[in-house]
Each structure stands twice: as structure tokens, then as C-alpha cells.
C-alpha atoms as a PDB file:
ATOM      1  CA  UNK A   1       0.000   0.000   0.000  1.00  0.00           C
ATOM      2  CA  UNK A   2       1.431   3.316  -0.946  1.00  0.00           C
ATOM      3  CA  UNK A   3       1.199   6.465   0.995  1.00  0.00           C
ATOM      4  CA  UNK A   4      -0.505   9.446  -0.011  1.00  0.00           C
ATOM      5  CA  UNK A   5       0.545  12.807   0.216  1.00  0.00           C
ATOM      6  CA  UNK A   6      -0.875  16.256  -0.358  1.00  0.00           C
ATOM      7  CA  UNK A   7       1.477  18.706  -1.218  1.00  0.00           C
ATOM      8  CA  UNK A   8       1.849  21.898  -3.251  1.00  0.00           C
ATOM      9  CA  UNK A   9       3.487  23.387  -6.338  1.00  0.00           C
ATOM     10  CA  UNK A  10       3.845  26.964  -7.936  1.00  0.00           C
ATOM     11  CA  UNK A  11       3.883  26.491 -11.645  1.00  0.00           C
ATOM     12  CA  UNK A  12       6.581  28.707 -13.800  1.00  0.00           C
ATOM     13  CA  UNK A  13       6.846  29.748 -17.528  1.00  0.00           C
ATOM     14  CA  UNK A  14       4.089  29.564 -20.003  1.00  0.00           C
ATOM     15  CA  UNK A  15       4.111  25.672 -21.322  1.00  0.00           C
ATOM     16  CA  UNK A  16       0.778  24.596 -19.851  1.00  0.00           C
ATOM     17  CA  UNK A  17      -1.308  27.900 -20.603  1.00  0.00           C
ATOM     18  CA  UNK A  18      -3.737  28.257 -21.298  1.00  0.00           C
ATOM     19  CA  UNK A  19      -5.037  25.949 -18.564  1.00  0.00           C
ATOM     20  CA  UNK A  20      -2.279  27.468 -16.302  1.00  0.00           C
ATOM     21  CA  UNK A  21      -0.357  30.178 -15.743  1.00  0.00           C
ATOM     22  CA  UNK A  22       3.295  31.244 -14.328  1.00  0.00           C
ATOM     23  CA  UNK A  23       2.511  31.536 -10.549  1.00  0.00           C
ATOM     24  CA  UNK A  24      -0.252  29.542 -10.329  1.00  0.00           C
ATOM     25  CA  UNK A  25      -0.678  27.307  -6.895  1.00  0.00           C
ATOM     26  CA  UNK A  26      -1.771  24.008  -7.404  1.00  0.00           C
ATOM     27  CA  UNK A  27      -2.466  21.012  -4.674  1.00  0.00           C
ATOM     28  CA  UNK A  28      -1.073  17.219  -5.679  1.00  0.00           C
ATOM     29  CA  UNK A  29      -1.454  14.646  -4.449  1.00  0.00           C
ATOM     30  CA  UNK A  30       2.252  12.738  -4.464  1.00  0.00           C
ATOM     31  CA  UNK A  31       2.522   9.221  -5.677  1.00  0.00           C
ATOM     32  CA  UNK A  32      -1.225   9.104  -6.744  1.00  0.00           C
ATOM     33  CA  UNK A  33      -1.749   7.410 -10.053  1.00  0.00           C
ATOM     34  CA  UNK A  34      -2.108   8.730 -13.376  1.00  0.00           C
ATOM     35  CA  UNK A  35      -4.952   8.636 -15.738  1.00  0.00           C
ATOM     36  CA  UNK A  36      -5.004   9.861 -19.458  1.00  0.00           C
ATOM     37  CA  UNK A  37      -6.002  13.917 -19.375  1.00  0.00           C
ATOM     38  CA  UNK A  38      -4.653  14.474 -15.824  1.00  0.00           C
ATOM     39  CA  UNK A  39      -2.207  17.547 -15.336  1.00  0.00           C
ATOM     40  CA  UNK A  40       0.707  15.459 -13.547  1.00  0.00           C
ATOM     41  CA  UNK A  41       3.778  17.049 -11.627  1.00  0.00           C
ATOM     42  CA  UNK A  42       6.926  14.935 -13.614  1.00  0.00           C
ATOM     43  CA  UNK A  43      10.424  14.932 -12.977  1.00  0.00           C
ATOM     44  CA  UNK A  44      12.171  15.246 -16.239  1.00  0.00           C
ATOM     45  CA  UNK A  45      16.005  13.780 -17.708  1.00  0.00           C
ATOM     46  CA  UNK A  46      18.996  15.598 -17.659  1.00  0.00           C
ATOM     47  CA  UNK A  47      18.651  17.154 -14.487  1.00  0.00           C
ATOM     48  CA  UNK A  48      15.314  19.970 -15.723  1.00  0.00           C
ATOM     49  CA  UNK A  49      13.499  20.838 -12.811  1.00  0.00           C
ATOM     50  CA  UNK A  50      10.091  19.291 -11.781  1.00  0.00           C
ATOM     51  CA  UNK A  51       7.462  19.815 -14.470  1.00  0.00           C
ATOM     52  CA  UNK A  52       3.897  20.441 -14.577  1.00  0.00           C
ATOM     53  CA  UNK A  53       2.561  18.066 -17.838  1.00  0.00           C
ATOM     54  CA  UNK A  54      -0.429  16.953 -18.977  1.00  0.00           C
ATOM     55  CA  UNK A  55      -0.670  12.963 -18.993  1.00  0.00           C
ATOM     56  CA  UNK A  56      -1.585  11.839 -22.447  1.00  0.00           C
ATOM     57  CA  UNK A  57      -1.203   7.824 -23.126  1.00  0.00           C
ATOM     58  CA  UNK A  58       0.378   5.089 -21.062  1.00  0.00           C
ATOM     59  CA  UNK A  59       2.427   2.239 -22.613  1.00  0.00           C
ATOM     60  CA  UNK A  60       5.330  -0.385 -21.425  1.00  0.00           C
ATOM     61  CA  UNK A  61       7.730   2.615 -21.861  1.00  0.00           C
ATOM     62  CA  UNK A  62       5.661   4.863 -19.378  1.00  0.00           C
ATOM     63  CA  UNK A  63       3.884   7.944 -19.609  1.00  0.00           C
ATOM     64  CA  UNK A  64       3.589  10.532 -22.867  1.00  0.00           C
ATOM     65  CA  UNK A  65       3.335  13.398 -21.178  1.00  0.00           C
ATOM     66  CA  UNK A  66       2.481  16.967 -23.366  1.00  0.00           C
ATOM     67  CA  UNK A  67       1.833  20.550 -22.462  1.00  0.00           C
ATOM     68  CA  UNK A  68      -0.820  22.425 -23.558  1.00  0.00           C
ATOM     69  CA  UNK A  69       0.834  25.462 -25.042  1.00  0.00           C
ATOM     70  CA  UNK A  70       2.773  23.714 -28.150  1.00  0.00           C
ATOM     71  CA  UNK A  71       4.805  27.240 -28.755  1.00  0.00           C
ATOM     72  CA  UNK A  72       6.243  26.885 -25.266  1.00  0.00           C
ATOM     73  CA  UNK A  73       8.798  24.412 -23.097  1.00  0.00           C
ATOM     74  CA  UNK A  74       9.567  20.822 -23.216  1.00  0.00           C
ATOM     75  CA  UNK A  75       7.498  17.485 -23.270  1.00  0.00           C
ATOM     76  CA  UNK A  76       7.678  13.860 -24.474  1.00  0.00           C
ATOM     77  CA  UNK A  77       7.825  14.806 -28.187  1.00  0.00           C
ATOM     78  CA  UNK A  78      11.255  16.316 -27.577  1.00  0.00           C
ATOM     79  CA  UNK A  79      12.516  13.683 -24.510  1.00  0.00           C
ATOM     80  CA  UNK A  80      10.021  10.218 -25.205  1.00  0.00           C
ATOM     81  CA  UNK A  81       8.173   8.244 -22.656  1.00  0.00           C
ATOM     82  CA  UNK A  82       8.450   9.365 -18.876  1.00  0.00           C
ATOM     83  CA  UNK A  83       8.791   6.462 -16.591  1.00  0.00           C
ATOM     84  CA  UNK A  84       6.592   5.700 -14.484  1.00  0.00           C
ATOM     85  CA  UNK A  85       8.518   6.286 -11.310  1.00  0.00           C
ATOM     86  CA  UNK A  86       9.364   9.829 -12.374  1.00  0.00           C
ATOM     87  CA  UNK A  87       5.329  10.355 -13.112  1.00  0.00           C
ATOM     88  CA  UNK A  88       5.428  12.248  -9.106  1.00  0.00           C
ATOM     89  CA  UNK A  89       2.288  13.259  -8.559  1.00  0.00           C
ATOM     90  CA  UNK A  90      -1.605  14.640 -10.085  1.00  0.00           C
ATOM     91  CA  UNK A  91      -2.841  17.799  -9.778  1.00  0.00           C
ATOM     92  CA  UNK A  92      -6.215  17.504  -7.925  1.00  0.00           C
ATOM     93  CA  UNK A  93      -7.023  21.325  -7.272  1.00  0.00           C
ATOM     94  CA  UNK A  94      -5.578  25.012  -8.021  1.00  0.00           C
ATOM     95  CA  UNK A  95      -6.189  26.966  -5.070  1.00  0.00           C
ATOM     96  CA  UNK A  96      -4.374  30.479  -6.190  1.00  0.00           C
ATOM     97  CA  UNK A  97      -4.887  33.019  -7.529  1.00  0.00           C
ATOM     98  CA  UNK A  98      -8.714  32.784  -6.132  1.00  0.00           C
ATOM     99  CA  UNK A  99     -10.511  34.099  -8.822  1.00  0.00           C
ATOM    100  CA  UNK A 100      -9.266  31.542 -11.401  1.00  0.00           C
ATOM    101  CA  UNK A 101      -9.628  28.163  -8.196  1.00  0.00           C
ATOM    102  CA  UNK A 102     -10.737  24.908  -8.626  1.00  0.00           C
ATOM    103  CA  UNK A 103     -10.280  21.452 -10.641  1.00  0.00           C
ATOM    104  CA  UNK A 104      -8.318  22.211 -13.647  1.00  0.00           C
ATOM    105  CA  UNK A 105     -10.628  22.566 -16.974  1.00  0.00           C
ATOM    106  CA  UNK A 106     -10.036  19.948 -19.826  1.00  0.00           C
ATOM    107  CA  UNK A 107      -7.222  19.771 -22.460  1.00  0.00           C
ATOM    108  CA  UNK A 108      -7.560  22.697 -24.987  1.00  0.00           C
ATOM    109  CA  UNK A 109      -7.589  20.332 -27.250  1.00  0.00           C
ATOM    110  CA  UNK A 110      -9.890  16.929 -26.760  1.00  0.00           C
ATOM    111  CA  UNK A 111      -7.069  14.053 -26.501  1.00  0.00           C
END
């Protein structure tokens, strides 16, 4: 059985608008699984800082993980599959800046 955790995360740079924005505040929940369409919190190769991604397909390789702005940052179409055990955490809530809280909206674009 694994443990849950809540935690939080500010989100930087522009990759994942327009569903979020550079200093956004978002609760995860650590070590919770994935499912296709959920925002995810990944940890990315060559040393990149944590990312926020949104999950797109699961296969043996891991997760294929895209952001939602395609004119901004980094995602599996540059880097491949993430593993699974570098898949961190979901994004259940986004709590600041209060006019724009609540469960994330859907991908821009249906997946």
C-alpha cells in the first residue's frame, strides 16, 4: 500500500497555458496514479526541474506526457516516454490566484 501525500506546487513559464499560468498554486497529491487527461507534476532527464505536464497515453515505456501550449517548453515529443517512477504526482485542485480556483478545466484540445 502506498502512501498518499498532499502537497503543493507553484507552476513557472508559459508551457501549460492556457489551462495554467506562471505563478499559479496548485495542490497534488504525491505518488497518486495517473490517468489519461490528468495535469501530472513529472520529474524530467537531464537534471530539468520538476514539471507540470499533462498525462496523455500510457504504454510499457511509461507515460507521454504533453503541455498544452505547443509554442512553449519541453514534453515527451522532444525527450520520449516518462517512466513511471518519475510520473510524481496529479494535480487535484488550483487553489491560487482565487478568482481563477478549482479542478483544472479539460485539455484545450480533446485528446
Amino acid at each position: 500500500m502506498r502512501l498518499l501525500r498532499w502537497g503543493r506546487v507553484v507552476v513557472a513559464g508559459r508551457s501549460m497555458e492556457p489551462t495554467l499560468r506562471a505563478g499559479d498554486r496548485l495542490l497534488v497529491r504525491w505518488s497518486a496514479p495517473a490517468a489519461r487527461g490528468d495535469v501530472v507534476v513529472v520529474r524530467l532527464p537531464d537534471g530539468r526541474p520538476l514539471s507540470v505536464k499533462r498525462a496523455i497515453h500510457h504504454d510499457a515505456s511509461g507515460w507521454w506526457v504533453e503541455r498544452d501550449n505547443p509554442a512553449e517548453g519541453v514534453d515527451s515529443w522532444a525527450l520520449g516516454a516518462v517512466a513511471d517512477r518519475d510520473v510524481l504526482g496529479v494535480v487535484r485542485w488550483r487553489y491560487r490566484p482565487l478568482r481563477r480556483a478549482g479542478r483544472l478545466p479539460p485539455p484545450p484540445v480533446p485528446l
